[in-house]
PDB file of N, CA and C in Angstrom:
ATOM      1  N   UNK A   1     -23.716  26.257 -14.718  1.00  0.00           N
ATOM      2  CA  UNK A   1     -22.908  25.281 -14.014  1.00  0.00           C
ATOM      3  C   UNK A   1     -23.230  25.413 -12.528  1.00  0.00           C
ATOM      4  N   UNK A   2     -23.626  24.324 -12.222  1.00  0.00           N
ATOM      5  CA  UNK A   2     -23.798  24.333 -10.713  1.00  0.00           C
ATOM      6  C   UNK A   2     -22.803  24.058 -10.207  1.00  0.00           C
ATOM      7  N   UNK A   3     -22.793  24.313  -8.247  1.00  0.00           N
ATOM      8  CA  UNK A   3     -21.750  24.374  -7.108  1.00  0.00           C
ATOM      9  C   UNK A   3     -20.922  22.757  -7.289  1.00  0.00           C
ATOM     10  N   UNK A   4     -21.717  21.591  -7.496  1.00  0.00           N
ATOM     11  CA  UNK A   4     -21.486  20.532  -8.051  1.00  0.00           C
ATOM     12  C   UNK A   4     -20.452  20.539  -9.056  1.00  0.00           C
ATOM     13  N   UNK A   5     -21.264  20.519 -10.270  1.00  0.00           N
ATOM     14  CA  UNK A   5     -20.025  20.875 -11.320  1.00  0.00           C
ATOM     15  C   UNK A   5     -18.694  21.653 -11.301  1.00  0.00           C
ATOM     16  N   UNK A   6     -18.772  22.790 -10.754  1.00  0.00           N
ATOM     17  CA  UNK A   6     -17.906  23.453 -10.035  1.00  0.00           C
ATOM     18  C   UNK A   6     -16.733  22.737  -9.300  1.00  0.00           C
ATOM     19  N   UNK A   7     -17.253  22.006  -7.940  1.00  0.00           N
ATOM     20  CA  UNK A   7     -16.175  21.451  -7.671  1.00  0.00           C
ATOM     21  C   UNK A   7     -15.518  20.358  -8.427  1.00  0.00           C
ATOM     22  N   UNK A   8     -16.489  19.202  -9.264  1.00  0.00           N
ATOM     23  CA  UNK A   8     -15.498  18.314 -10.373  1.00  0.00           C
ATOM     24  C   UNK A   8     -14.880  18.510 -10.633  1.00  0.00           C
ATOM     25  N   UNK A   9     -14.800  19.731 -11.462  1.00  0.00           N
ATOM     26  CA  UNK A   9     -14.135  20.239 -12.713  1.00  0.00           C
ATOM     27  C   UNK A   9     -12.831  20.852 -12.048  1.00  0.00           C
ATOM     28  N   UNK A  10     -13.103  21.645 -10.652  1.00  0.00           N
ATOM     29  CA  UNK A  10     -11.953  22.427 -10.237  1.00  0.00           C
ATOM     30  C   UNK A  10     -10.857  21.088  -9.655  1.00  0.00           C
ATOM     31  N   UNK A  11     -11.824  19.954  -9.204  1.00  0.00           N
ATOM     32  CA  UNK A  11     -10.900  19.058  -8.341  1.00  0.00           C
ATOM     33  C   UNK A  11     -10.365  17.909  -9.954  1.00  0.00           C
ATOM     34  N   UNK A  12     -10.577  17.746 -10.755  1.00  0.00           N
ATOM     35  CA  UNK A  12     -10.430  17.225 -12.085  1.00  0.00           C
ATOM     36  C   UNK A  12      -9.118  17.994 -12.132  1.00  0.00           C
ATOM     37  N   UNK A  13      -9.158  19.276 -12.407  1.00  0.00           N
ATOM     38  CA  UNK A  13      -8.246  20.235 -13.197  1.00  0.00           C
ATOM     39  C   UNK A  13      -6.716  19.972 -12.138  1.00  0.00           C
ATOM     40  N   UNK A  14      -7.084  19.883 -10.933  1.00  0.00           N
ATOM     41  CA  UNK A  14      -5.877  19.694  -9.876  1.00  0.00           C
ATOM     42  C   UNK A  14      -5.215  18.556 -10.028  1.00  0.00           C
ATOM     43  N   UNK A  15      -6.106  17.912  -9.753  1.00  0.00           N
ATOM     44  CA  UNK A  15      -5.559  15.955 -10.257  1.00  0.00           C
ATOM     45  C   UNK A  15      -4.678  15.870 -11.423  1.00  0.00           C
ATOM     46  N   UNK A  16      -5.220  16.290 -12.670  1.00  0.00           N
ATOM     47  CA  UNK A  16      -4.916  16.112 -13.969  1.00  0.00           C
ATOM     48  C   UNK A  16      -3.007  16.944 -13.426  1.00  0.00           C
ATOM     49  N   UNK A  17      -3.481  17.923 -12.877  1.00  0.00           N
ATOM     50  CA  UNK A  17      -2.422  18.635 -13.107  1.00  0.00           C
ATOM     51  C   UNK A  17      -1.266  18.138 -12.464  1.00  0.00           C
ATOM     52  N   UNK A  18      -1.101  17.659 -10.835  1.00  0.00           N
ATOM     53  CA  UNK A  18      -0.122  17.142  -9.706  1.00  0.00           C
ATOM     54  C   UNK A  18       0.011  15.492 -10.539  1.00  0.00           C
ATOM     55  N   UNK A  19      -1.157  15.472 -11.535  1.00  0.00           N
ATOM     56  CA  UNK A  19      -0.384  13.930 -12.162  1.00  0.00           C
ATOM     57  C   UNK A  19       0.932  13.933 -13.185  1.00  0.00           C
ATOM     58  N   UNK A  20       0.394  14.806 -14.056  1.00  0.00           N
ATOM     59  CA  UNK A  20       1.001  15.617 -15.004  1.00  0.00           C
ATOM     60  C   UNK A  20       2.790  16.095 -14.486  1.00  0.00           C
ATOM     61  N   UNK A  21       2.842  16.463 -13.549  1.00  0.00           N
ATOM     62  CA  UNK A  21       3.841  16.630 -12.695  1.00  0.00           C
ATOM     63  C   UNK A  21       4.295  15.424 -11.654  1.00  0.00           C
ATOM     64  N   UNK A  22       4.012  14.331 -11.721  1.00  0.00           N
ATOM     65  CA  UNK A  22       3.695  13.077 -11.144  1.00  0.00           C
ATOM     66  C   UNK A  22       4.232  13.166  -9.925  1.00  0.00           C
ATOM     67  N   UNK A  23       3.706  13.905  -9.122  1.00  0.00           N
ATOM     68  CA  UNK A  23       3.499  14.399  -7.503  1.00  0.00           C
ATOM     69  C   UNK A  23       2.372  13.544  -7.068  1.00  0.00           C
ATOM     70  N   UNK A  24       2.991  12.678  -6.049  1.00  0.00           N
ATOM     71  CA  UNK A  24       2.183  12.182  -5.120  1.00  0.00           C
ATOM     72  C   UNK A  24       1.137  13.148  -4.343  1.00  0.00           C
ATOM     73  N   UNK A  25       0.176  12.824  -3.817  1.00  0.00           N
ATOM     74  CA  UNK A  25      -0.955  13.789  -3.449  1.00  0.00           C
ATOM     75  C   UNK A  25       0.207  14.330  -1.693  1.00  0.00           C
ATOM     76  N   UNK A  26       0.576  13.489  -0.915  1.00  0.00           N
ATOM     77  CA  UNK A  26       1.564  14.050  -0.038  1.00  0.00           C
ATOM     78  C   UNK A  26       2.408  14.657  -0.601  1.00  0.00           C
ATOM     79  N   UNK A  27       3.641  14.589  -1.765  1.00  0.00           N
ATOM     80  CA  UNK A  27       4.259  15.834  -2.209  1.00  0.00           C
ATOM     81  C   UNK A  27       3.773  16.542  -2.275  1.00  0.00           C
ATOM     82  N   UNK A  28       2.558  16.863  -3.439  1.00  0.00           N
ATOM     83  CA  UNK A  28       2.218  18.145  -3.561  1.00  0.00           C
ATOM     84  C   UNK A  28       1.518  18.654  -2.337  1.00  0.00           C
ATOM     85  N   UNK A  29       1.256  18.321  -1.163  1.00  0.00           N
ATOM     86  CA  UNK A  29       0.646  18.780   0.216  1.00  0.00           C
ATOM     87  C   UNK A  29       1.499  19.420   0.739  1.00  0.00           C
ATOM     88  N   UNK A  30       2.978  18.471   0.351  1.00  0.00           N
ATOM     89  CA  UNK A  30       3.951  19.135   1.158  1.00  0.00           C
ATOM     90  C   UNK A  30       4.189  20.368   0.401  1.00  0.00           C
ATOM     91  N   UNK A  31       4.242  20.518  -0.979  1.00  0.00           N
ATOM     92  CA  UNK A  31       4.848  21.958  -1.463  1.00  0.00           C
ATOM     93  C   UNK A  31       3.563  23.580  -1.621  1.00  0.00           C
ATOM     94  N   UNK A  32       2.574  22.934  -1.420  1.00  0.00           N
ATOM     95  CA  UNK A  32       1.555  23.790  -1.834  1.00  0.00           C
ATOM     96  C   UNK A  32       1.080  24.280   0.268  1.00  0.00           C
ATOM     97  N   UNK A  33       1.730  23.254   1.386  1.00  0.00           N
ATOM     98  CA  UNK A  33       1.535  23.965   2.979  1.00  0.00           C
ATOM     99  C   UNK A  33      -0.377  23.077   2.648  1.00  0.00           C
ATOM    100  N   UNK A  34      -0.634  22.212   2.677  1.00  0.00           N
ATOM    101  CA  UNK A  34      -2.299  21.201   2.447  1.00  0.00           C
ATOM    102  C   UNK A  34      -2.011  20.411   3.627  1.00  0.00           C
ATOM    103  N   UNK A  35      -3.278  20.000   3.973  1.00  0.00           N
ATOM    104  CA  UNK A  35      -3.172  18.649   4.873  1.00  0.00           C
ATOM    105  C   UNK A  35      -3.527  17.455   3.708  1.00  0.00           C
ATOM    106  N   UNK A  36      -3.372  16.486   3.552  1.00  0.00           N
ATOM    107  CA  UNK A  36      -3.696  15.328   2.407  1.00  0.00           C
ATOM    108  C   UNK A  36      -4.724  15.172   2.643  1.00  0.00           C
ATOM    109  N   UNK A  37      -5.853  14.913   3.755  1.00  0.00           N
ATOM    110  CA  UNK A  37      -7.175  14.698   3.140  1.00  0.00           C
ATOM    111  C   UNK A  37      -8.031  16.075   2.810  1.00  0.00           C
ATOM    112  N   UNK A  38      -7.443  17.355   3.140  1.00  0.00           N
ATOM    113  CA  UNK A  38      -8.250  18.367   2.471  1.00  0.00           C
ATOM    114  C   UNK A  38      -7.617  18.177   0.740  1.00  0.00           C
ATOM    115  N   UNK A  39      -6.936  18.111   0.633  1.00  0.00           N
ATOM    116  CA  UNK A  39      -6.582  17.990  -1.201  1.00  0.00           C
ATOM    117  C   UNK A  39      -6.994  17.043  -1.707  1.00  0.00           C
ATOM    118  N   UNK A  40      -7.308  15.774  -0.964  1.00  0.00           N
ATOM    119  CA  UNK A  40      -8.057  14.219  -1.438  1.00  0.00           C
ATOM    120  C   UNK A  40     -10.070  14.919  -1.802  1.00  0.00           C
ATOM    121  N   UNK A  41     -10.307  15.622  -0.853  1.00  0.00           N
ATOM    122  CA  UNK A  41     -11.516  16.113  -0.771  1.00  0.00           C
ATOM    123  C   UNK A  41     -11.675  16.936  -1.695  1.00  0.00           C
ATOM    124  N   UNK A  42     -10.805  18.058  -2.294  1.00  0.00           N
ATOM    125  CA  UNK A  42     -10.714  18.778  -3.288  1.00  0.00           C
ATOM    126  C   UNK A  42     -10.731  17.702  -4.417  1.00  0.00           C
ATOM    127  N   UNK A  43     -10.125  17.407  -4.877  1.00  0.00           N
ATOM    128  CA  UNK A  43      -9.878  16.599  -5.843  1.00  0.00           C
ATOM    129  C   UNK A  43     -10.624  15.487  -6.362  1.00  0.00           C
ATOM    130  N   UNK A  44     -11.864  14.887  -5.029  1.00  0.00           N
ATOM    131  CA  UNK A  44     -12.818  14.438  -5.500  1.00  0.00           C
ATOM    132  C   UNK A  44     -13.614  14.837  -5.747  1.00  0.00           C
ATOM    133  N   UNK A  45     -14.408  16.270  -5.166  1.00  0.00           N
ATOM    134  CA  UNK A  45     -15.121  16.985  -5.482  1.00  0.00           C
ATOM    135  C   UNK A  45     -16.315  17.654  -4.613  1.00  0.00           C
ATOM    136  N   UNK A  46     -15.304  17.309  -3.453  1.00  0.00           N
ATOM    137  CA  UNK A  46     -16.102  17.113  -2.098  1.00  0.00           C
ATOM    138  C   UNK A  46     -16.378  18.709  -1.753  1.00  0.00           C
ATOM    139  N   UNK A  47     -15.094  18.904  -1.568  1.00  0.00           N
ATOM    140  CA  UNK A  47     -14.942  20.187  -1.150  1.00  0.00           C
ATOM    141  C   UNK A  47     -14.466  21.165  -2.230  1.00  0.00           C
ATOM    142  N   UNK A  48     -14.691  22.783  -2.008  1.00  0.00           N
ATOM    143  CA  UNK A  48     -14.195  23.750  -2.732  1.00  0.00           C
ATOM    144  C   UNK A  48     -13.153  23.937  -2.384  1.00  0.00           C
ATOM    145  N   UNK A  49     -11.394  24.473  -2.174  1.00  0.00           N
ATOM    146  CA  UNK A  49     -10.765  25.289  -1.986  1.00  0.00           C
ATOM    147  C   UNK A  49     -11.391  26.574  -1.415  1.00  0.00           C
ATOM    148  N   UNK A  50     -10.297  27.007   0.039  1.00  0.00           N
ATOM    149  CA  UNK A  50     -10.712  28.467   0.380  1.00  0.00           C
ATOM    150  C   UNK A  50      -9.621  29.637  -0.680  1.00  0.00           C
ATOM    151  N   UNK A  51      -9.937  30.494  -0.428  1.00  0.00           N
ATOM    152  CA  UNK A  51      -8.890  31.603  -1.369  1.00  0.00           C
ATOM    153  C   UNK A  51      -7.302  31.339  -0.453  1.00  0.00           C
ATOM    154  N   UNK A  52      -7.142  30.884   0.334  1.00  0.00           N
ATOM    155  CA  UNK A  52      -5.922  30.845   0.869  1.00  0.00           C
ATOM    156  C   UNK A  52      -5.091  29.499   0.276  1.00  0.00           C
ATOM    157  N   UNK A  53      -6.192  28.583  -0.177  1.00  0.00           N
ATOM    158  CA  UNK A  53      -6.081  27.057  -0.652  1.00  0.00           C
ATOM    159  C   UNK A  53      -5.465  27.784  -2.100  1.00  0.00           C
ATOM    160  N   UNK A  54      -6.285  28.538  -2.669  1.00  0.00           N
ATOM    161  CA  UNK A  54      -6.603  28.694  -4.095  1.00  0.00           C
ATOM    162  C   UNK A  54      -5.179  29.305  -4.597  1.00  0.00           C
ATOM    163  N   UNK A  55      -4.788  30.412  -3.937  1.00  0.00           N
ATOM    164  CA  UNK A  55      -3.481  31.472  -3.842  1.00  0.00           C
ATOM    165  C   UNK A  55      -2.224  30.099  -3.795  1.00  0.00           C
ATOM    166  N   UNK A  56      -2.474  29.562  -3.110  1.00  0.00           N
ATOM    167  CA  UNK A  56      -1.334  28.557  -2.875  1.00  0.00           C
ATOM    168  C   UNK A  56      -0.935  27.286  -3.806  1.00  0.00           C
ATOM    169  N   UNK A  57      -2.175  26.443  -4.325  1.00  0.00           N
ATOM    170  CA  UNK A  57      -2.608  26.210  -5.806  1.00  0.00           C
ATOM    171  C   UNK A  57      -1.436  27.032  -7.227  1.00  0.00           C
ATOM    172  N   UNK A  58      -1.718  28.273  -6.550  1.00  0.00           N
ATOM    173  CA  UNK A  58      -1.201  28.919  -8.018  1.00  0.00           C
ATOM    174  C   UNK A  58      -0.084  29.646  -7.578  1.00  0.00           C
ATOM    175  N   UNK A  59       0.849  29.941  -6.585  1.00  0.00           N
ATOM    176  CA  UNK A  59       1.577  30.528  -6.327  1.00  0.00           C
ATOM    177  C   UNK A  59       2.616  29.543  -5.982  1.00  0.00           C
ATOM    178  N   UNK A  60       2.453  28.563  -4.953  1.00  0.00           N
ATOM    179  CA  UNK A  60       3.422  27.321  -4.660  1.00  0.00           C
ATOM    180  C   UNK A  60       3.593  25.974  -5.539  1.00  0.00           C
ATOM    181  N   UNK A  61       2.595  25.521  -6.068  1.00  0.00           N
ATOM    182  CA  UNK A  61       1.817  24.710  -7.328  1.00  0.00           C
ATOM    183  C   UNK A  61       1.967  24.946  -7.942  1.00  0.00           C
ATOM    184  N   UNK A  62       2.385  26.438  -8.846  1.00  0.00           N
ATOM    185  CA  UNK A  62       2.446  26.601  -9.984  1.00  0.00           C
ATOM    186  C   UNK A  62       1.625  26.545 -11.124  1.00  0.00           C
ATOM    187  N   UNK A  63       0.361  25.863 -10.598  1.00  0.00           N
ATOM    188  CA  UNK A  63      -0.947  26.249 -11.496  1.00  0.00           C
ATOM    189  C   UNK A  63      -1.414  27.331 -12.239  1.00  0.00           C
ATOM    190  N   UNK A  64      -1.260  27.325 -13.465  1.00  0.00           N
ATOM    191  CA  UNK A  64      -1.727  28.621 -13.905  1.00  0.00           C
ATOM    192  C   UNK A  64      -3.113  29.117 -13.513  1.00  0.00           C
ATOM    193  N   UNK A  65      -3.551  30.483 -13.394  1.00  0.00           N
ATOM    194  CA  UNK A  65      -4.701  30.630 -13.066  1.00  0.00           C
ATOM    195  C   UNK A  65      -5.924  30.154 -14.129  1.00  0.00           C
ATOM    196  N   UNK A  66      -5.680  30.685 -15.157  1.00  0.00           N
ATOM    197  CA  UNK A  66      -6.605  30.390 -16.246  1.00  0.00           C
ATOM    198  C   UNK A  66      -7.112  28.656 -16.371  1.00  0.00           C
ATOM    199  N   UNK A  67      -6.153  28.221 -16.515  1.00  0.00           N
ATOM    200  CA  UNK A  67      -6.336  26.513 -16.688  1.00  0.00           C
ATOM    201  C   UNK A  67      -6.870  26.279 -15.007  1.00  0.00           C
ATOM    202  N   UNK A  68      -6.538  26.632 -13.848  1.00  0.00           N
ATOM    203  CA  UNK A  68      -7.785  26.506 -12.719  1.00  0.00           C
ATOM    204  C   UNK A  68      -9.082  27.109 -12.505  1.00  0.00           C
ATOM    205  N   UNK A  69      -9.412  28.089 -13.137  1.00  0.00           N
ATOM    206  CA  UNK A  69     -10.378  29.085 -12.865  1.00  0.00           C
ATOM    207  C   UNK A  69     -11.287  29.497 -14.277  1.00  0.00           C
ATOM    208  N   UNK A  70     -10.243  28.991 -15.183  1.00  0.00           N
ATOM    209  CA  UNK A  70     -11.068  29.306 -16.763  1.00  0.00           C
ATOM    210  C   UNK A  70     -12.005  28.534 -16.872  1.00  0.00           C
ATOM    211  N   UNK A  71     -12.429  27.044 -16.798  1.00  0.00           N
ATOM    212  CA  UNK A  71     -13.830  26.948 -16.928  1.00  0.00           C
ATOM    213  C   UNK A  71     -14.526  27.354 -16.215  1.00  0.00           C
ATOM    214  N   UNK A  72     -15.112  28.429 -15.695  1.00  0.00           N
ATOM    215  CA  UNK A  72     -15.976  29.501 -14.410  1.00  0.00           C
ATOM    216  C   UNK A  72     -16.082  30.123 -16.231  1.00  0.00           C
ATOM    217  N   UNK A  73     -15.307  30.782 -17.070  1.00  0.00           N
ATOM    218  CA  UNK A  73     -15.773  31.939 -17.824  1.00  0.00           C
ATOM    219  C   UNK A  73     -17.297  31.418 -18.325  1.00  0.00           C
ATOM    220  N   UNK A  74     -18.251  31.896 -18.813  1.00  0.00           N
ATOM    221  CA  UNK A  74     -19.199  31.425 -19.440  1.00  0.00           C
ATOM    222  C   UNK A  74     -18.927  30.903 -20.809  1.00  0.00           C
ATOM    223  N   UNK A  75     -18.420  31.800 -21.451  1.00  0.00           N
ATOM    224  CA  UNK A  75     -18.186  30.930 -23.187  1.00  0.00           C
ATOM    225  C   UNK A  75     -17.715  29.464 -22.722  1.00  0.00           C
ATOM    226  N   UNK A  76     -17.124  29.071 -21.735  1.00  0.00           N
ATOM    227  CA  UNK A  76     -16.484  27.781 -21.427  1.00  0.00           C
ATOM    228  C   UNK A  76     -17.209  26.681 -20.464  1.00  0.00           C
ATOM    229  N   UNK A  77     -18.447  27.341 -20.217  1.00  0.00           N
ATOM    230  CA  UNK A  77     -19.124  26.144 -19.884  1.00  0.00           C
ATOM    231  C   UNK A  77     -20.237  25.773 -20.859  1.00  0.00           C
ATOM    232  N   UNK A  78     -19.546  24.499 -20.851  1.00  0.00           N
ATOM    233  CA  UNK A  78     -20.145  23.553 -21.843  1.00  0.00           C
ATOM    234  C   UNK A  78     -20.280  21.898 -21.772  1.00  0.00           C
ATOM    235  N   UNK A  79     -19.851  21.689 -20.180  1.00  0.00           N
ATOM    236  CA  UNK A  79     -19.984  20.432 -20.087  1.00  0.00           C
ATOM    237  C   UNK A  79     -20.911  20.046 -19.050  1.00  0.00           C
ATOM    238  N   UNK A  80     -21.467  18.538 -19.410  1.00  0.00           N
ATOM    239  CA  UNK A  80     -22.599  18.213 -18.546  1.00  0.00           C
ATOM    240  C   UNK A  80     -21.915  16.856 -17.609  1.00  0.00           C
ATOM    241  N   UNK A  81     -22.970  16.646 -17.346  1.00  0.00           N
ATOM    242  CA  UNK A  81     -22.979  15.455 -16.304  1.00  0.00           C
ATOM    243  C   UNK A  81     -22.169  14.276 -17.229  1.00  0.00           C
ATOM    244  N   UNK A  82     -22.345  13.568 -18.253  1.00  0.00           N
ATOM    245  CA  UNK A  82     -21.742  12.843 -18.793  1.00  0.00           C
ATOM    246  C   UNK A  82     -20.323  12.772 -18.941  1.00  0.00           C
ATOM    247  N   UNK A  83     -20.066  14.194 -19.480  1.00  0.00           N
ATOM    248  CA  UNK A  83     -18.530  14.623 -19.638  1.00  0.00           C
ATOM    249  C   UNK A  83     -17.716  14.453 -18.211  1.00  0.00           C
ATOM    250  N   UNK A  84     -18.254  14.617 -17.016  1.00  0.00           N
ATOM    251  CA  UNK A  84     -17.617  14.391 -16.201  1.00  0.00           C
ATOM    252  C   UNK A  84     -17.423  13.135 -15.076  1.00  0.00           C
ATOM    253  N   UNK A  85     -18.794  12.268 -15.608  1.00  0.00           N
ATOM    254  CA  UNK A  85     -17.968  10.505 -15.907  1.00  0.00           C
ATOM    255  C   UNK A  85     -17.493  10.233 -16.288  1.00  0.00           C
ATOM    256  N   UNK A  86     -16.949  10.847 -17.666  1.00  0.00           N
ATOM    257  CA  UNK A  86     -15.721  10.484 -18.534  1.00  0.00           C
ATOM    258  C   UNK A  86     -14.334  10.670 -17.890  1.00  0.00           C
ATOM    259  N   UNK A  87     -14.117  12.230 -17.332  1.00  0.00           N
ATOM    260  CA  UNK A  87     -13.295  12.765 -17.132  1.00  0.00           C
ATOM    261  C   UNK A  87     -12.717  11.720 -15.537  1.00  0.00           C
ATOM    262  N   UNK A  88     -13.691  11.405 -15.179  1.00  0.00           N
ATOM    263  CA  UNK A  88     -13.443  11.178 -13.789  1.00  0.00           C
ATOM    264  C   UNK A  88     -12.428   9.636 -13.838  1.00  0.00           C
ATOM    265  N   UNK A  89     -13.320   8.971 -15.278  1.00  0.00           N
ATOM    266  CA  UNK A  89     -13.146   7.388 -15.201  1.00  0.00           C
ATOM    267  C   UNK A  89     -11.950   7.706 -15.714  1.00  0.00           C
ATOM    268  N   UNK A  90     -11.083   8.543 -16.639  1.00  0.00           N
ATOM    269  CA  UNK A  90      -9.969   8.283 -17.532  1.00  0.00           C
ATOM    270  C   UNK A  90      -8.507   9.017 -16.517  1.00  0.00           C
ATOM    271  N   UNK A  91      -8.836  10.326 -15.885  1.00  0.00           N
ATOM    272  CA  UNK A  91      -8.157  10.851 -14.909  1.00  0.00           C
ATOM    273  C   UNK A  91      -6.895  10.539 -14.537  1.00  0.00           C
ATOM    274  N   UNK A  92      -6.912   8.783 -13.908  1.00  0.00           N
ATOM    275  CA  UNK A  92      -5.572   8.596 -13.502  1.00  0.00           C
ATOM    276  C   UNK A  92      -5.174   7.702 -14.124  1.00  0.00           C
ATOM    277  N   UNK A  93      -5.596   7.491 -15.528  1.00  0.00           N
ATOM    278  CA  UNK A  93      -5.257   6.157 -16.204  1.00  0.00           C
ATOM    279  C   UNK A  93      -3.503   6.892 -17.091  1.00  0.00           C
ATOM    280  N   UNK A  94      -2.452   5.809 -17.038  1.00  0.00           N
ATOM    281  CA  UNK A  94      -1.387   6.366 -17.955  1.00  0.00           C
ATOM    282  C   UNK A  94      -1.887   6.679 -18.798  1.00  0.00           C
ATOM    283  N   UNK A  95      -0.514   7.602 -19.418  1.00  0.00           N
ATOM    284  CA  UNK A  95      -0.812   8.596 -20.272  1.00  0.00           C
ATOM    285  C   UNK A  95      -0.960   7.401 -21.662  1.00  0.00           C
ATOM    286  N   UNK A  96      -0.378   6.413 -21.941  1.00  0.00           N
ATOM    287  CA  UNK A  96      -0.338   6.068 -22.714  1.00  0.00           C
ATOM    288  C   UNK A  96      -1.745   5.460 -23.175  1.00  0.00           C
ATOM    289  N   UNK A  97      -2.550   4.887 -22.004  1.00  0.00           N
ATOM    290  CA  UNK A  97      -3.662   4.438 -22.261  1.00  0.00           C
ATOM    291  C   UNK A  97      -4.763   5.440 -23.018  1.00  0.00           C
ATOM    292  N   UNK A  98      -4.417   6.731 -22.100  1.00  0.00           N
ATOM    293  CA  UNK A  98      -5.341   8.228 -22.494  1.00  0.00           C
ATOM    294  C   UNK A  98      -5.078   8.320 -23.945  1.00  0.00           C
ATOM    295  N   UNK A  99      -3.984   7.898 -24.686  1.00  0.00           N
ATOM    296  CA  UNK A  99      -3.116   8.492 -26.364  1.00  0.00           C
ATOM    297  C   UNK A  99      -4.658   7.485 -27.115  1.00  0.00           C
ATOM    298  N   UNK A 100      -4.658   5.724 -26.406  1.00  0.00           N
ATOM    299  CA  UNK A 100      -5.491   4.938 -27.275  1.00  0.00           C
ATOM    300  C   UNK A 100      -6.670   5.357 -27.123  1.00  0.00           C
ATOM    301  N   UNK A 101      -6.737   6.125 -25.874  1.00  0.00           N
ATOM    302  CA  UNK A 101      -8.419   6.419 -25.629  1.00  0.00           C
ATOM    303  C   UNK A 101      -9.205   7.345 -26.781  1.00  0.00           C
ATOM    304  N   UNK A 102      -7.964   8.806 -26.904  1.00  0.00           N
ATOM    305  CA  UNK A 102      -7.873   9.760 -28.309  1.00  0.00           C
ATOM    306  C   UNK A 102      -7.666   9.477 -28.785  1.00  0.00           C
ATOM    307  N   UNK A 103      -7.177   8.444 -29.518  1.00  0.00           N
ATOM    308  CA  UNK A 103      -7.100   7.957 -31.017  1.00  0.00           C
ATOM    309  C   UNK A 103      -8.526   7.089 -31.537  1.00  0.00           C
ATOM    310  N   UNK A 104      -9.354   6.408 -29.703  1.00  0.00           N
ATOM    311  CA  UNK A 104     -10.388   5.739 -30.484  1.00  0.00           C
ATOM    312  C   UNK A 104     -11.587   6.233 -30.933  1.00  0.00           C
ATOM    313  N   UNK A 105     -11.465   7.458 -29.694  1.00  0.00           N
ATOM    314  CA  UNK A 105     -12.305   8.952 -30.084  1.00  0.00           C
ATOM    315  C   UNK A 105     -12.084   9.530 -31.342  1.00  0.00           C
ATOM    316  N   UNK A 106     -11.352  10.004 -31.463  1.00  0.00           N
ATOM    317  CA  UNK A 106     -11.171  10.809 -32.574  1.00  0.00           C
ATOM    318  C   UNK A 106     -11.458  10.066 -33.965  1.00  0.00           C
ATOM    319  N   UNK A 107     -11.428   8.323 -34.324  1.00  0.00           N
ATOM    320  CA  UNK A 107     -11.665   7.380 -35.364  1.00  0.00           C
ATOM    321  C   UNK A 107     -13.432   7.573 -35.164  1.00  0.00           C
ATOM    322  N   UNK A 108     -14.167   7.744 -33.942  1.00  0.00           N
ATOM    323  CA  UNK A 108     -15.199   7.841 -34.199  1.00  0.00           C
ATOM    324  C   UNK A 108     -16.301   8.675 -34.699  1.00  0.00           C
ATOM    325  N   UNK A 109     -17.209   8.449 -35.310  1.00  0.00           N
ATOM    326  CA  UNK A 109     -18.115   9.355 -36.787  1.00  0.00           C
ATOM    327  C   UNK A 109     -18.530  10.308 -35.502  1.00  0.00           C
ATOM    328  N   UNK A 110     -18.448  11.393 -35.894  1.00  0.00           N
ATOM    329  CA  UNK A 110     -19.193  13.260 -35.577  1.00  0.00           C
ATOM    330  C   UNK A 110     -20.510  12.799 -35.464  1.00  0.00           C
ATOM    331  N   UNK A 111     -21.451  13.056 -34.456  1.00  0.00           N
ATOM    332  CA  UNK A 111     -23.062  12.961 -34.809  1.00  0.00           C
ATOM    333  C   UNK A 111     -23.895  13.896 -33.882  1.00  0.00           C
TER     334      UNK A 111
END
């Protein structure tokens, strides 16, 4: 996994998550001590988090570490460039749309 992939996936995992919690990108700036365009930059994939970013992520945020930092393990990288056009295009779509998206996936043949 490259520095690239790296940041997607870490700025993917944040998004998914402050949506999930349906925190505006300024709330969660305000509770995690961020300026909004360093977390806009994270989150697109611009930038990495520093360890002071990262600590705060998981200490004020409430992010678990594992679900931020677990795809880094090796058994867990396994995704390419494709997977993360996917991830990127579906991201902020309601949840309800995401349920038809897995249901149209999952109807489709294994190959």
């Amino acid at each position: 996994m490259d520095e690239a992939q790296i940041k997607t996936e870490l700025g993917l995992r944040i998004r998914a998550y402050r949506n999930q919690k349906n925190l505006s990108q300024e709330k969660f700036c305000n509770l995690i001590g961020l300026e909004q365009p360093s977390l806009s930059n994270i989150e697109n994939g611009k930038n990495l988090p520093d360890a002071t970013t990262l600590c705060s992520l998981i200490y004020k945020g409430g992010i678990e570490p594992d679900y931020l930092l677990g795809f880094l393990r090796e058994e867990n990288v396994k995704y390419d460039a494709i997977d993360f056009a996917i991830l990127r295009l579906i991201i902020d779509l309601p949840y309800t749309t995401k349920e038809h998206i897995k249901n149209l996936l999952l109807s489709l043949p294994k190959s």
